[in-house]
Protein backbone atom coordinates (compact mmCIF):
# COMPACT_ATOMS: atom_id res chain seq x y z
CA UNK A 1 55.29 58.53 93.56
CA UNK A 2 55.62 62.09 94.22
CA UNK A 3 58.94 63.39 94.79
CA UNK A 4 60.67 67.06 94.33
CA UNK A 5 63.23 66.79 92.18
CA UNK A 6 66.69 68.17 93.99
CA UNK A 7 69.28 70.57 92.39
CA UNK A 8 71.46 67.48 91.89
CA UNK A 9 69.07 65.74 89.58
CA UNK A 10 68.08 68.84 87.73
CA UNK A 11 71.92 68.74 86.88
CA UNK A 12 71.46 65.67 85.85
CA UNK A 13 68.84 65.50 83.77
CA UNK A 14 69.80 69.05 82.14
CA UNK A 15 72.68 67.19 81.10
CA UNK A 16 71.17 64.29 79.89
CA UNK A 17 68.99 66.51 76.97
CA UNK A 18 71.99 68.48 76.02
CA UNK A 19 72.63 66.20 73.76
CA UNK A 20 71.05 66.56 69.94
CA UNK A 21 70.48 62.23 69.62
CA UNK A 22 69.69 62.16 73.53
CA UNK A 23 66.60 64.60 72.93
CA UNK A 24 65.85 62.36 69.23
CA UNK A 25 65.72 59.30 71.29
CA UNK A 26 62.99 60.61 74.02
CA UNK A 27 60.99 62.28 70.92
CA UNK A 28 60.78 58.71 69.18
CA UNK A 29 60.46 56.70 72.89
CA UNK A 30 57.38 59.58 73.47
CA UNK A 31 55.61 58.30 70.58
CA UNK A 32 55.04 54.58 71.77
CA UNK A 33 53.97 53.23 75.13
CA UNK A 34 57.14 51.21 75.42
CA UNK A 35 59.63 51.56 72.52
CA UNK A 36 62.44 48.33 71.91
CA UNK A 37 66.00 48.79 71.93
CA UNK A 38 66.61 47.45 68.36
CA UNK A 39 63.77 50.24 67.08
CA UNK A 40 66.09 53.28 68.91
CA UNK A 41 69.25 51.10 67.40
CA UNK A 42 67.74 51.38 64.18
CA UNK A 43 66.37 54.90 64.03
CA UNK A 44 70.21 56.15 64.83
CA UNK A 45 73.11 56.20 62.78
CA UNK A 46 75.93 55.47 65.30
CA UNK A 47 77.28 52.13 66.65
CA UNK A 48 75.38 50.31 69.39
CA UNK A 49 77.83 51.17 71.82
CA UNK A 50 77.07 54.52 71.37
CA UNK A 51 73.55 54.52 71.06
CA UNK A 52 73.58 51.88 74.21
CA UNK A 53 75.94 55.02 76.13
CA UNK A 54 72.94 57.92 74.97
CA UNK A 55 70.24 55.47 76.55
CA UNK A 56 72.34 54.97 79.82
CA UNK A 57 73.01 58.23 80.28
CA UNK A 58 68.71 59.09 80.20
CA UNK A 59 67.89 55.99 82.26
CA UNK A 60 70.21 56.95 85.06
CA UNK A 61 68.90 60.38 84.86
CA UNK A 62 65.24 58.98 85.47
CA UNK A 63 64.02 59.99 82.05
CA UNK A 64 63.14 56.77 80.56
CA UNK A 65 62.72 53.70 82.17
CA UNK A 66 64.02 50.44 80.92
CA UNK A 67 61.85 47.05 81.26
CA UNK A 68 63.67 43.65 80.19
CA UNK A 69 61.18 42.12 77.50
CA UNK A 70 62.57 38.74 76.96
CA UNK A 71 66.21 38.88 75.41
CA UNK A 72 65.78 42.54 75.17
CA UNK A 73 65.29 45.63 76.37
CA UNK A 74 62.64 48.30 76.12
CA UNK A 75 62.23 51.99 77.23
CA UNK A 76 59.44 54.00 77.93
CA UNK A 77 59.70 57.91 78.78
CA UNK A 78 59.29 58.85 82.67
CA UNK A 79 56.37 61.22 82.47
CA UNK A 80 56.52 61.84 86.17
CA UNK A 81 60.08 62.77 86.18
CA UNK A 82 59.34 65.14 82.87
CA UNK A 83 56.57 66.79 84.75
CA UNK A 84 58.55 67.40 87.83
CA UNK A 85 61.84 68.80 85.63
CA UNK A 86 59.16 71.05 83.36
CA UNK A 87 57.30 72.07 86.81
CA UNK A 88 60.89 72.97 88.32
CA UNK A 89 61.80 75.73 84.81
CA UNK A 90 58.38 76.86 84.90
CA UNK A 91 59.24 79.71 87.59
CA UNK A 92 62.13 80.83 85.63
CA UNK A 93 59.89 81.58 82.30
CA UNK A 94 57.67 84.64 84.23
């Protein structure tokens, strides 16, 4: 799937990792192929609600995508959407 990422979704995403646990959750989710929700629960020191609002607001930003595993969830990071977001701040380091 190759897409360009728009403005709106650069927004988006910028948003999304300007957060200090947002940007500790996708470090610990990079680590593992798929990473569970009670692991990210766990690794956190906030309430689930919380922690369950951080992962909402980087799945609907395309960053990590969530697979039902059983009773549970589990995330894994979006590498194509990463590459795309890093590709689109590239121009603005020269």
């Amino acid at each position: 799937m190759n897409t360009t990422l728009s403005i709106k979704n650069v927004e988006k995403i910028s948003k999304a990792l300007g957060d200090p646990y947002r940007l500790k959750i996708m470090e610990a989710v990079k680590k593992q192929d798929w990473m569970p929700c009670c692991e990210i629960l766990g690794m956190i020191d906030l309430a689930q609600s919380t922690v369950s609002h951080h992962i909402k607001q980087l799945v609907d930003a395309d960053l990590l995508v969530s697979e039902k595993d059983g009773r549970n969830m589990r995330y894994t990071v979006n590498k194509e959407v990463v590459t795309e977001y890093v590709n689109f701040l590239n121009p603005f380091k020269d």
